[in-house]
N, C-alpha and C. Protein backbone atom coordinates (compact mmCIF):
# COMPACT_ATOMS: atom_id res chain seq x y z
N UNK A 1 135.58 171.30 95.72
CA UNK A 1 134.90 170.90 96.95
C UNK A 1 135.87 170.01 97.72
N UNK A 2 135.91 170.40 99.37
CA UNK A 2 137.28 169.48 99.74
C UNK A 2 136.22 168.39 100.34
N UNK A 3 136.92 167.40 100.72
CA UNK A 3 136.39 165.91 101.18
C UNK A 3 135.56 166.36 102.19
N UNK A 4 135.47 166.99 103.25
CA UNK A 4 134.49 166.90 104.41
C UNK A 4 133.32 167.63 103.76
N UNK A 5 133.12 168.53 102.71
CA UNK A 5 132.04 168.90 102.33
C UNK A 5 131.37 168.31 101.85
N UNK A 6 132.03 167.28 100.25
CA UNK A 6 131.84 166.41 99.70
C UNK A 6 130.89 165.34 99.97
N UNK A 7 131.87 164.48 101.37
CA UNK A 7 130.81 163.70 102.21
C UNK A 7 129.63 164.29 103.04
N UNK A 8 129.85 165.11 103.56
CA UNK A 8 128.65 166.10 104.04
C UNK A 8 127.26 166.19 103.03
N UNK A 9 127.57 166.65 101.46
CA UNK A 9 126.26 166.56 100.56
C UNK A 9 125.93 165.33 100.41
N UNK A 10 126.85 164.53 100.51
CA UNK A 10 126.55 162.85 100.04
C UNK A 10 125.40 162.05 101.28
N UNK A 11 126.07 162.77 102.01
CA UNK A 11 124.98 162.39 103.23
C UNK A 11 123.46 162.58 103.27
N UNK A 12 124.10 164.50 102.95
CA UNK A 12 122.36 164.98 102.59
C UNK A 12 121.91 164.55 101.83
N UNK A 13 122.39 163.99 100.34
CA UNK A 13 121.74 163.80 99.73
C UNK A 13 120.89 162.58 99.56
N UNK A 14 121.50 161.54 100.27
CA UNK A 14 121.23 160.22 100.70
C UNK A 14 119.59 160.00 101.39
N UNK A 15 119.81 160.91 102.35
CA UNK A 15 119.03 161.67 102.97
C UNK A 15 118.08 161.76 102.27
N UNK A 16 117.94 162.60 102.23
CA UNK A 16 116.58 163.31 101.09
C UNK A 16 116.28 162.21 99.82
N UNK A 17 116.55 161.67 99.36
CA UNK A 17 115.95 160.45 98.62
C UNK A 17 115.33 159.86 99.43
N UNK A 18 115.76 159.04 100.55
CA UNK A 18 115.08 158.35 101.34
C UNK A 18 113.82 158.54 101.59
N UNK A 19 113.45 159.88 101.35
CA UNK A 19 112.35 160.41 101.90
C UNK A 19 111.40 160.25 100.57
N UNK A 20 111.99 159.76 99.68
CA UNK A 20 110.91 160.21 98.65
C UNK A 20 109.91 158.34 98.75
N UNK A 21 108.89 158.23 98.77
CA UNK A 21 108.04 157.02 98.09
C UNK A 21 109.16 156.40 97.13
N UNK A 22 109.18 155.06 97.78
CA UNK A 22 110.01 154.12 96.51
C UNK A 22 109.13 153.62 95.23
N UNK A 23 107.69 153.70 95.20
CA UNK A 23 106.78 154.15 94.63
C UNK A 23 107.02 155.20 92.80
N UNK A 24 107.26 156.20 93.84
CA UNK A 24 108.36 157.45 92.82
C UNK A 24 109.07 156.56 92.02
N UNK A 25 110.47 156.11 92.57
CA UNK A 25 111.49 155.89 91.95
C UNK A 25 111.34 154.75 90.93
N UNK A 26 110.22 153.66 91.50
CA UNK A 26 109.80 152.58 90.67
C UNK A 26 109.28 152.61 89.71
N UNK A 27 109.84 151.57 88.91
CA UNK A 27 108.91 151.45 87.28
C UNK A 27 108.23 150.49 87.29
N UNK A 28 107.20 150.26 86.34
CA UNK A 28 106.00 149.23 86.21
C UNK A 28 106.25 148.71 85.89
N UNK A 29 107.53 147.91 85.28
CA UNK A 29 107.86 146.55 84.74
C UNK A 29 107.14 145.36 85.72
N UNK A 30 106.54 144.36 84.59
CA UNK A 30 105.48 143.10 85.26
C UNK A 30 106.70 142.61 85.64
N UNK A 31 106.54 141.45 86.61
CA UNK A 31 107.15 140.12 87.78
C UNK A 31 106.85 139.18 86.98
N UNK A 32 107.50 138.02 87.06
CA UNK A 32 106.72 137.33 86.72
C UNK A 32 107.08 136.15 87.64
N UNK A 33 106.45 134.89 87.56
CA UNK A 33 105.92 134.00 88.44
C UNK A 33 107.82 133.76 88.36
N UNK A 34 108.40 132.73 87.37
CA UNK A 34 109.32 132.20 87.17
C UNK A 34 110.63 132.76 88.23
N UNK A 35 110.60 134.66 88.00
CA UNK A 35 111.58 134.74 88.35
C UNK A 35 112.23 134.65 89.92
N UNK A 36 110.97 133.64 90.70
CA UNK A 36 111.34 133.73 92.12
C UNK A 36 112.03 132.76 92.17
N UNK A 37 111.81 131.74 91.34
CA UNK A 37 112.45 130.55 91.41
C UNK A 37 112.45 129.90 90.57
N UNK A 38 113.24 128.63 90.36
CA UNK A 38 113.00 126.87 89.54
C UNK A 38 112.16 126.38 89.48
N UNK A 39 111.82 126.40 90.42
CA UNK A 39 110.62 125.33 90.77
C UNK A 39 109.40 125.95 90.47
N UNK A 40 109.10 126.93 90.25
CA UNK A 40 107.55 127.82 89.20
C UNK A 40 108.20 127.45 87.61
N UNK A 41 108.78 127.17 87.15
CA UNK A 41 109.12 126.57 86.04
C UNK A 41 108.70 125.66 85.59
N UNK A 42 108.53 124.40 86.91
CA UNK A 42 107.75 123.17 86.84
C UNK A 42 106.44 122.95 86.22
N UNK A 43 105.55 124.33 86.95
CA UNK A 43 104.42 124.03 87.20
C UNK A 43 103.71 125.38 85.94
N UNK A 44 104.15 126.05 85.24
CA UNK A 44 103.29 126.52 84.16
C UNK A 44 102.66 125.66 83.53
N UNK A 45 102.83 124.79 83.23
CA UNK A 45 101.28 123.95 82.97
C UNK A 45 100.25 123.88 83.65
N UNK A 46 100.41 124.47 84.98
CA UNK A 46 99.68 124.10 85.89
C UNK A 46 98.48 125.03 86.43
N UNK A 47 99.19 126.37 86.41
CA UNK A 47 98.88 127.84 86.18
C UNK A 47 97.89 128.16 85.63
N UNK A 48 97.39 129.21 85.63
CA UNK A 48 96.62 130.37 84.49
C UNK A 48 96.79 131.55 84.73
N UNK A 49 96.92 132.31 84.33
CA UNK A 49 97.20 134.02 84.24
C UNK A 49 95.52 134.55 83.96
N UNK A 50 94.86 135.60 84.73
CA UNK A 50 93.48 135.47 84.83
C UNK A 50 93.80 137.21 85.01
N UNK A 51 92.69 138.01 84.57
CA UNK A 51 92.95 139.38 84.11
C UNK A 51 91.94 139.58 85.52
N UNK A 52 92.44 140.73 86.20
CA UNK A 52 91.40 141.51 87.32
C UNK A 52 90.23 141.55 87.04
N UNK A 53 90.03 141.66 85.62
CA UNK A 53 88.20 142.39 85.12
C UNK A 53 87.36 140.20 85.46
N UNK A 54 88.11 139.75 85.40
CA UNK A 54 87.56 138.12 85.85
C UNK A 54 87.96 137.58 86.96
N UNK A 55 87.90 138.29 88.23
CA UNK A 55 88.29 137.59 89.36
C UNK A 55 86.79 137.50 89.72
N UNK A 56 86.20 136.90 91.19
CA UNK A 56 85.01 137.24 91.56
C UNK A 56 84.94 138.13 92.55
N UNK A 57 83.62 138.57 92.78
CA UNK A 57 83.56 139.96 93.50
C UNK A 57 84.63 140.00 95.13
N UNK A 58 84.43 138.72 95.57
CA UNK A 58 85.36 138.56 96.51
C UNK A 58 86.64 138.67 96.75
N UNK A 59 86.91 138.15 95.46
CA UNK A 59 88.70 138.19 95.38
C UNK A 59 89.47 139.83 94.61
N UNK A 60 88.48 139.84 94.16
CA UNK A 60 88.46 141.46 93.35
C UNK A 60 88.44 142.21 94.64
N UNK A 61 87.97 142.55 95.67
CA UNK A 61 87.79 143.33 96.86
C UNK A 61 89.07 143.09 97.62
N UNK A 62 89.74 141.63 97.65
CA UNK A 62 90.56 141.69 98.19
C UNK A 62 92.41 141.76 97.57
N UNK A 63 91.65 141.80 96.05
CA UNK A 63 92.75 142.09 95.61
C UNK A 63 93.23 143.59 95.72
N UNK A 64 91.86 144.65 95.95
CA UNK A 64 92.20 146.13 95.97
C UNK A 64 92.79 146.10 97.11
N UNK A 65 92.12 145.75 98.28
CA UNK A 65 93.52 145.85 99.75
C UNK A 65 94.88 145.46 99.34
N UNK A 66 95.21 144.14 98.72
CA UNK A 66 96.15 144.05 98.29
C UNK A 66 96.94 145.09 97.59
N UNK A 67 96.62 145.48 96.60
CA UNK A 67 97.13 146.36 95.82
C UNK A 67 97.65 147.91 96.82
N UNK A 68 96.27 148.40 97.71
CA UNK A 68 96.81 149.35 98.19
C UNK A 68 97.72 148.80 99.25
N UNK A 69 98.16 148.06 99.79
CA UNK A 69 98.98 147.56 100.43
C UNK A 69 100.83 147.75 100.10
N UNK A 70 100.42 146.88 98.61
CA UNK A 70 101.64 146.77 97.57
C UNK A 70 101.84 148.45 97.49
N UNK A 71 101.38 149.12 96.65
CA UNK A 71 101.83 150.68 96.99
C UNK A 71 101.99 150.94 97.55
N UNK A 72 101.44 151.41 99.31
CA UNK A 72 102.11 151.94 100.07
C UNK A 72 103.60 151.47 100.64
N UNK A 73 104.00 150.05 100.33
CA UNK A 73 104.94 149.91 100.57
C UNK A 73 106.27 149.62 99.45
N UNK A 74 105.60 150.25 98.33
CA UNK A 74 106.98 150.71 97.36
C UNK A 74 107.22 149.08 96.62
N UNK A 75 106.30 148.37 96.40
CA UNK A 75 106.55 146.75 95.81
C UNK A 75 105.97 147.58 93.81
N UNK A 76 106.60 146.60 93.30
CA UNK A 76 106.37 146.44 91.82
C UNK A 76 105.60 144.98 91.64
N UNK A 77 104.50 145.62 90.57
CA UNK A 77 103.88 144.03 90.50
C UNK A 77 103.58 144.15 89.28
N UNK A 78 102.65 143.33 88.51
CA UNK A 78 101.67 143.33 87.56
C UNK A 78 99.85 143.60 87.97
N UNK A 79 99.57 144.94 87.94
CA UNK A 79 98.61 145.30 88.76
C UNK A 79 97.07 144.89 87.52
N UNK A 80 97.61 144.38 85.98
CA UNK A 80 96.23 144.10 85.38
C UNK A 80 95.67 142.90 85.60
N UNK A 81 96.50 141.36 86.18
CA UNK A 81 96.39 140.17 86.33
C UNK A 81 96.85 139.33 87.68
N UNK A 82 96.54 138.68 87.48
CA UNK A 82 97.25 137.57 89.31
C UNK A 82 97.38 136.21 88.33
N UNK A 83 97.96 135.09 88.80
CA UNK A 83 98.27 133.72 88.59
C UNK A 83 97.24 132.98 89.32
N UNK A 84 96.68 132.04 88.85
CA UNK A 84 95.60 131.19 89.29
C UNK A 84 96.50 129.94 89.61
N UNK A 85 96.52 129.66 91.06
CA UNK A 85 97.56 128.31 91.42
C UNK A 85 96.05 127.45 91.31
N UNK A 86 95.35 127.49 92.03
CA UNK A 86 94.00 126.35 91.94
C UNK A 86 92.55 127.36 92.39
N UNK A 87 91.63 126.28 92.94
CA UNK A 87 90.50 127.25 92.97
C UNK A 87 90.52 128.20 94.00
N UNK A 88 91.45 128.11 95.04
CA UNK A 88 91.86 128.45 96.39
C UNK A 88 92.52 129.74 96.20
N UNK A 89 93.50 129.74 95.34
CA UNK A 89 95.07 130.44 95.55
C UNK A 89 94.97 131.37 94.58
N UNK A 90 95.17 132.41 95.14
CA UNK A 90 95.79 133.14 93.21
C UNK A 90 97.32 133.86 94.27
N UNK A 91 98.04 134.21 93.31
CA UNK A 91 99.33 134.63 93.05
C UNK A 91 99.67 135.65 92.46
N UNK A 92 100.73 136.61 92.95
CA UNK A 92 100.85 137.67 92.74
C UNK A 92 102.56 138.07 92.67
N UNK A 93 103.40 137.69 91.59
CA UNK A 93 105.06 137.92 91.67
C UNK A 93 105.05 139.10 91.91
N UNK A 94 106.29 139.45 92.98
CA UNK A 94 106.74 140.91 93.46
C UNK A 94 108.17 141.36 93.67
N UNK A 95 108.08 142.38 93.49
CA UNK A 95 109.55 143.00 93.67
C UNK A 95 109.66 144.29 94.32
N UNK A 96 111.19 144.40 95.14
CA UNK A 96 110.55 145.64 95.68
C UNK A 96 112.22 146.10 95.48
N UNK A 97 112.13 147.44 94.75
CA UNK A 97 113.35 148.20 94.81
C UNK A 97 113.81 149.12 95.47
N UNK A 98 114.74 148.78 96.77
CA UNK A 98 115.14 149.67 97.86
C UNK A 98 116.38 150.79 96.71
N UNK A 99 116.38 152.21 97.57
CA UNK A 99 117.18 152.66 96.89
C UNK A 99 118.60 152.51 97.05
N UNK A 100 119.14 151.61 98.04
CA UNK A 100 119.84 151.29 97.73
C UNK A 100 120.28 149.67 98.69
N UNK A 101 120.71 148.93 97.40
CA UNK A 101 120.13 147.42 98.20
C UNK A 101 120.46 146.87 96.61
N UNK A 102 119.81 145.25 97.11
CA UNK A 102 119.58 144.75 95.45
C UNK A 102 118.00 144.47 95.95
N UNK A 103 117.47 144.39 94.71
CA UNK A 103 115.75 144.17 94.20
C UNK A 103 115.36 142.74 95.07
N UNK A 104 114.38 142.32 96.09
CA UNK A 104 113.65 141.55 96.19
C UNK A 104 112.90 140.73 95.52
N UNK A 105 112.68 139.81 96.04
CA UNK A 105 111.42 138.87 95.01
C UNK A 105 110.67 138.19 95.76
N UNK A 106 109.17 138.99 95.56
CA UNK A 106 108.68 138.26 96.57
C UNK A 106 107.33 137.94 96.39
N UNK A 107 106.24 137.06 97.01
CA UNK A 107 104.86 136.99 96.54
C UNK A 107 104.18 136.97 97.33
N UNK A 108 102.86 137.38 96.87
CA UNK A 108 101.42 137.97 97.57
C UNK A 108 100.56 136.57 97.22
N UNK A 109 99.86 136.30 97.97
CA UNK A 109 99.27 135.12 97.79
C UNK A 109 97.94 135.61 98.53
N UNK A 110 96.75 135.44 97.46
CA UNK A 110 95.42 135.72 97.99
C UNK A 110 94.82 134.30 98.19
N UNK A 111 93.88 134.33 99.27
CA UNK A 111 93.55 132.78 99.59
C UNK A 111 92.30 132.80 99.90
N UNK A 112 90.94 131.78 99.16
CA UNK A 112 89.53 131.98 99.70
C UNK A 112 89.52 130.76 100.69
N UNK A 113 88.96 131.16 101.74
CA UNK A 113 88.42 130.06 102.90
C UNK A 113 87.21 130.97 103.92
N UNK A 114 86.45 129.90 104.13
CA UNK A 114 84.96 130.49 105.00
C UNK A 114 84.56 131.07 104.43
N UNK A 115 84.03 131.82 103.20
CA UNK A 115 83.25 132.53 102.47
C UNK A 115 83.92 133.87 101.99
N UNK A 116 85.70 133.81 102.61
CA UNK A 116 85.62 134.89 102.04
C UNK A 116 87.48 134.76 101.27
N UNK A 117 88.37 135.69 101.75
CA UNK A 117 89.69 135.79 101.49
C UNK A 117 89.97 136.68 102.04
N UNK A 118 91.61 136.20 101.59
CA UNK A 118 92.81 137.32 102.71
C UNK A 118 93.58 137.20 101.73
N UNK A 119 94.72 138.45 101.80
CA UNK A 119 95.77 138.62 101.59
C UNK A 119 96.71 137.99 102.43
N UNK A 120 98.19 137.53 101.65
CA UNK A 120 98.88 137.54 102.58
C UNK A 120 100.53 137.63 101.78
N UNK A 121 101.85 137.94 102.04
CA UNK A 121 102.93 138.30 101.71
C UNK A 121 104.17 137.83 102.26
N UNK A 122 104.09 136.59 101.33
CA UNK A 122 105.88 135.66 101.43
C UNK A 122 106.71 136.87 101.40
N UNK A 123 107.82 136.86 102.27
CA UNK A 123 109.12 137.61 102.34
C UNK A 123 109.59 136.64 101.49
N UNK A 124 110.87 137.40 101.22
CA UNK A 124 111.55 136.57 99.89
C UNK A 124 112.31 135.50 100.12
N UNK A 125 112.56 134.91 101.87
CA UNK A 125 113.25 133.79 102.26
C UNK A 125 111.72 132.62 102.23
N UNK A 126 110.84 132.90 102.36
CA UNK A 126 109.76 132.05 102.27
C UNK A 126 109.38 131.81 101.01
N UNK A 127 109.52 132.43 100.49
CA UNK A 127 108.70 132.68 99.08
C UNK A 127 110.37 131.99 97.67
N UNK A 128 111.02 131.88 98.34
CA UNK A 128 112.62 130.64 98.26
C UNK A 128 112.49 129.55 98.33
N UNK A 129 111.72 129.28 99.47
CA UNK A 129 111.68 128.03 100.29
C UNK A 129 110.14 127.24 99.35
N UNK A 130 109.57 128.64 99.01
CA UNK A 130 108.47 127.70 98.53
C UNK A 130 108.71 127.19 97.05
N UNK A 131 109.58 127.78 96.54
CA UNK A 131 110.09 127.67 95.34
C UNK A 131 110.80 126.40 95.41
N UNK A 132 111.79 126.11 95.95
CA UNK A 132 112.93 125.54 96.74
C UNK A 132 112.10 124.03 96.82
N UNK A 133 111.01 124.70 97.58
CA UNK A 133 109.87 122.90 98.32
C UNK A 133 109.26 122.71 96.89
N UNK A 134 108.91 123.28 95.88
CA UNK A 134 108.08 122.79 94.68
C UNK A 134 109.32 121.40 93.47
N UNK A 135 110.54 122.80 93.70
CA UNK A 135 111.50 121.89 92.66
C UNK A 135 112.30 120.60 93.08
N UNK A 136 112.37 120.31 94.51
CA UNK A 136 112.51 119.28 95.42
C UNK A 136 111.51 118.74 94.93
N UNK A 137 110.10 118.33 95.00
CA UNK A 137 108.98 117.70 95.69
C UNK A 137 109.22 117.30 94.17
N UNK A 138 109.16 118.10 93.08
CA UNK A 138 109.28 117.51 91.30
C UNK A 138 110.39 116.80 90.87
N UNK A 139 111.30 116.77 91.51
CA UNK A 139 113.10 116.34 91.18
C UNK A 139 112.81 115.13 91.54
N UNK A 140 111.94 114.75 93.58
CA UNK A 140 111.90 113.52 94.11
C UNK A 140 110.90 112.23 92.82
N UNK A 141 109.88 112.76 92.60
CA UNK A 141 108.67 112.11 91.97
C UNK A 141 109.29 112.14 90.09
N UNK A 142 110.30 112.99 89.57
CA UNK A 142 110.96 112.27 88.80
C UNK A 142 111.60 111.44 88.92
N UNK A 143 112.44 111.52 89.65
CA UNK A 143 113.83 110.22 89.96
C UNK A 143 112.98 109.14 90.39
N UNK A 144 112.10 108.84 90.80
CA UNK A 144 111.25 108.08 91.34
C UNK A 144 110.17 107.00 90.11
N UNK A 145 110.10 108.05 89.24
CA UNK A 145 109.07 107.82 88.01
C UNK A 145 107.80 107.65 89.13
N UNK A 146 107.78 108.89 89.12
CA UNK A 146 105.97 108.61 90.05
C UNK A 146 105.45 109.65 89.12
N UNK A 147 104.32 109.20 89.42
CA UNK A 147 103.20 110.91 88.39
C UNK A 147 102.64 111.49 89.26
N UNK A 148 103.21 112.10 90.48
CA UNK A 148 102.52 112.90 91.50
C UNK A 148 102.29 114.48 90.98
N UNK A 149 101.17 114.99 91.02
CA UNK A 149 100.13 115.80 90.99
C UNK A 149 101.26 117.16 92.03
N UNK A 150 102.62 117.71 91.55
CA UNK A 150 103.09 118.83 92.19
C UNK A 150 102.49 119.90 92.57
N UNK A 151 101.40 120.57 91.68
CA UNK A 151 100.45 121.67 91.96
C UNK A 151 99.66 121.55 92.92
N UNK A 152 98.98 120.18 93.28
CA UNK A 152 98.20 119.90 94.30
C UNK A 152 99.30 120.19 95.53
N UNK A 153 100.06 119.63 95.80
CA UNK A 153 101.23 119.44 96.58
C UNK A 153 101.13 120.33 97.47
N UNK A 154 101.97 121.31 96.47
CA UNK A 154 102.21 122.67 97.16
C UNK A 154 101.81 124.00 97.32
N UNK A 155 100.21 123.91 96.23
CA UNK A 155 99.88 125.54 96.53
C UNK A 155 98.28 125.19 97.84
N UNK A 156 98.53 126.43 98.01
CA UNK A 156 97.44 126.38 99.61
C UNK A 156 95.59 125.99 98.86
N UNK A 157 95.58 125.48 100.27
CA UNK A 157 93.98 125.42 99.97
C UNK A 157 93.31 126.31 101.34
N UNK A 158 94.38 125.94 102.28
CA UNK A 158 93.53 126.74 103.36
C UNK A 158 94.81 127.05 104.38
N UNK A 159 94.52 128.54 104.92
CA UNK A 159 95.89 129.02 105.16
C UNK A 159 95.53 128.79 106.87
N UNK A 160 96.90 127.88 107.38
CA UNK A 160 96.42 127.41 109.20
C UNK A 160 96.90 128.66 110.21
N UNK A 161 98.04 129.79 109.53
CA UNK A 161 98.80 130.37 110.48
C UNK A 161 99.59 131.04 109.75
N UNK A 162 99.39 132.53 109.96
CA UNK A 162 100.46 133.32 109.27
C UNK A 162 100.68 134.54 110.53
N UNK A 163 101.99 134.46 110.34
CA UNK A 163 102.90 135.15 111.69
C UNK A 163 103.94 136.14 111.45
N UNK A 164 103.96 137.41 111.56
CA UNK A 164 104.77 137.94 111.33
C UNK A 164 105.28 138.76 112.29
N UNK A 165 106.99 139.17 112.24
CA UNK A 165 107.92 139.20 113.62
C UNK A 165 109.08 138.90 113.30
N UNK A 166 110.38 138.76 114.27
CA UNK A 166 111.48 138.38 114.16
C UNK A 166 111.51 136.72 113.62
N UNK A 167 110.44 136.11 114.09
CA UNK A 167 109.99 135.30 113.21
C UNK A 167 108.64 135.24 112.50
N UNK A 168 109.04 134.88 111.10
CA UNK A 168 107.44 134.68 109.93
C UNK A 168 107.35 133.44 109.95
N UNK A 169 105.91 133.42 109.96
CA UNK A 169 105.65 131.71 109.47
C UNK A 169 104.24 132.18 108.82
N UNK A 170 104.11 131.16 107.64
CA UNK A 170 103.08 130.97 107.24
C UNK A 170 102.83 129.26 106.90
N UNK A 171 101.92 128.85 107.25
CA UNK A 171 101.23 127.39 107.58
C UNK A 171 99.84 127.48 107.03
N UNK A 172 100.05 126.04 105.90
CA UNK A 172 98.67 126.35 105.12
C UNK A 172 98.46 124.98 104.89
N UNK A 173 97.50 124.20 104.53
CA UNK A 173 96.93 123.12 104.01
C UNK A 173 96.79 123.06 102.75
N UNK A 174 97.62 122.12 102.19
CA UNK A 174 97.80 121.88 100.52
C UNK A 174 95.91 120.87 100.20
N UNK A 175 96.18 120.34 99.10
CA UNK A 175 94.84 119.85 98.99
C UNK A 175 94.58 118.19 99.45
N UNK A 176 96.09 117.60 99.38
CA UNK A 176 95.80 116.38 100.48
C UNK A 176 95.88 116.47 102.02
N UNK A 177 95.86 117.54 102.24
CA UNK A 177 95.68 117.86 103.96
C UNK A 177 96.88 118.05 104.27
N UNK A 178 97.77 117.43 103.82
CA UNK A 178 99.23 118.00 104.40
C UNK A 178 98.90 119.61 104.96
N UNK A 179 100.37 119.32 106.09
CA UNK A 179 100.25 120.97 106.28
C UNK A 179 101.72 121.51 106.33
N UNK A 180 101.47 122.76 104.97
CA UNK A 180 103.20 122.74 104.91
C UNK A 180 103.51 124.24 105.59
N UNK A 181 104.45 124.47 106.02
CA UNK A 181 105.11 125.60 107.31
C UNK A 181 106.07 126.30 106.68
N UNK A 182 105.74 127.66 106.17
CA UNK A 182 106.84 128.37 105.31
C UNK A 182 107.89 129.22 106.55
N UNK A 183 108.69 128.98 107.29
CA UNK A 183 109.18 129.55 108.20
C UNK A 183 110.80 130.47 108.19
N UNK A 184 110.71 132.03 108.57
CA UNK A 184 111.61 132.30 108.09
C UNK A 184 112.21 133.65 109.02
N UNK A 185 113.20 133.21 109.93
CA UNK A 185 113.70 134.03 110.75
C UNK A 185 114.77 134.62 110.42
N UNK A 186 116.12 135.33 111.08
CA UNK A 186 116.83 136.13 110.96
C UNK A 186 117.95 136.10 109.63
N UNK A 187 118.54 134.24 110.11
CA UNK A 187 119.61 133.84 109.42
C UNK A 187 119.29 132.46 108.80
N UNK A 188 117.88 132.06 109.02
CA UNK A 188 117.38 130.56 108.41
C UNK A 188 115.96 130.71 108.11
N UNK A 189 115.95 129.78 106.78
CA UNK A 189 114.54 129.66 106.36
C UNK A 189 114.17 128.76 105.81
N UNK A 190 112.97 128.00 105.87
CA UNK A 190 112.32 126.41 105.91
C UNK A 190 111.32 126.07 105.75
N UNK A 191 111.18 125.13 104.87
CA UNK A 191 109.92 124.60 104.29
C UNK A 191 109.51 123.33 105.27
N UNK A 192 108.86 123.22 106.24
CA UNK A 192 108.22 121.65 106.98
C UNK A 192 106.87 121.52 106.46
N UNK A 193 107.20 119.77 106.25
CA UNK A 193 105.75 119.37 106.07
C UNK A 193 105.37 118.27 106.89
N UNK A 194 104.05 118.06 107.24
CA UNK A 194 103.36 117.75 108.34
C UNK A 194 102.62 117.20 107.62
């Protein structure tokens, strides 16, 4: 085969994968919380791992949008369980394998407020940053010798603003009212707290 043909199938063939569901190509290997970051390292004490068949009817409904969500767009998760951050939050580690790229890491965060819940989906520069803001916020209150309550800190109680676009933001209320701003555009991404 001489070179212009060569590259010619390589093309097609490139091609035609693309087309297939990354879905297909993916395997079910579980996520797990840790591997987005350091700073989920902190807080397994803090955690619980809670099986689908025990969510409540609410969060169970919105975990199925979730889920069909996660499939149609080719993400790997752990589809028998979620992470319990508090009574608010559950958690969902993700990964998504482009065919050609390196693997993402990223998380789904289900949230109850007003009677009901939403889905919603850190890109992997937010979902950094939140990692990033947990092992900061634990590093400061060691060096410090304080006994501040990190879990309270940083997982949501009530979500103020989630934006997606050339810029993402998601803005949520931790449980002392703070309001922290997961923000994450082209070439920068940032944790503010308010």
């Amino acid at each position: 085969m001489d070179r212009r043909n060569f590259i010619a199938s390589s093309i097609m063939g490139a091609g035609a994968l693309s087309m297939f569901p990354s879905t297909t190509l993916a395997s079910n290997k579980s996520v797990s919380l840790t591997s987005i970051g350091k700073g989920f390292n902190r807080l397994l004490s803090s955690v619980t791992h809670i099986s689908i068949s025990n969510l409540s009817a609410n969060v169970a409904n919105t975990h199925g949008r979730l889920i069909s969500a996660l499939d149609k767009e080719g993400y790997e998760y752990n589809a028998s369980e979620v992470v319990k951050l508090n009574n608010n939050c559950f958690a969902i580690p993700l990964h998504k394998n482009p065919i050609l790229g390196f693997k993402s890491k990223e998380l789904a965060l289900i949230v109850k407020q007003n009677g009901g819940s939403k889905f919603y989906i850190l890109n992997e520069k937010q979902a950094t940053e939140f990692a990033g803001m947990i092992e900061s916020f634990s590093q400061n209150a060691a060096s410090h010798k304080l006994d501040l309550d990190a879990a309270s800190f940083a997982f949501p109680v009530k979500v103020v603003t989630h934006k997606q676009g050339k810029e993402t933001i998601f803005a949520y209320k931790n449980k002392f009212d703070n309001t922290i701003t997961l923000r994450s555009a082209r070439k920068i991404a940032e944790a503010v707290i308010s």
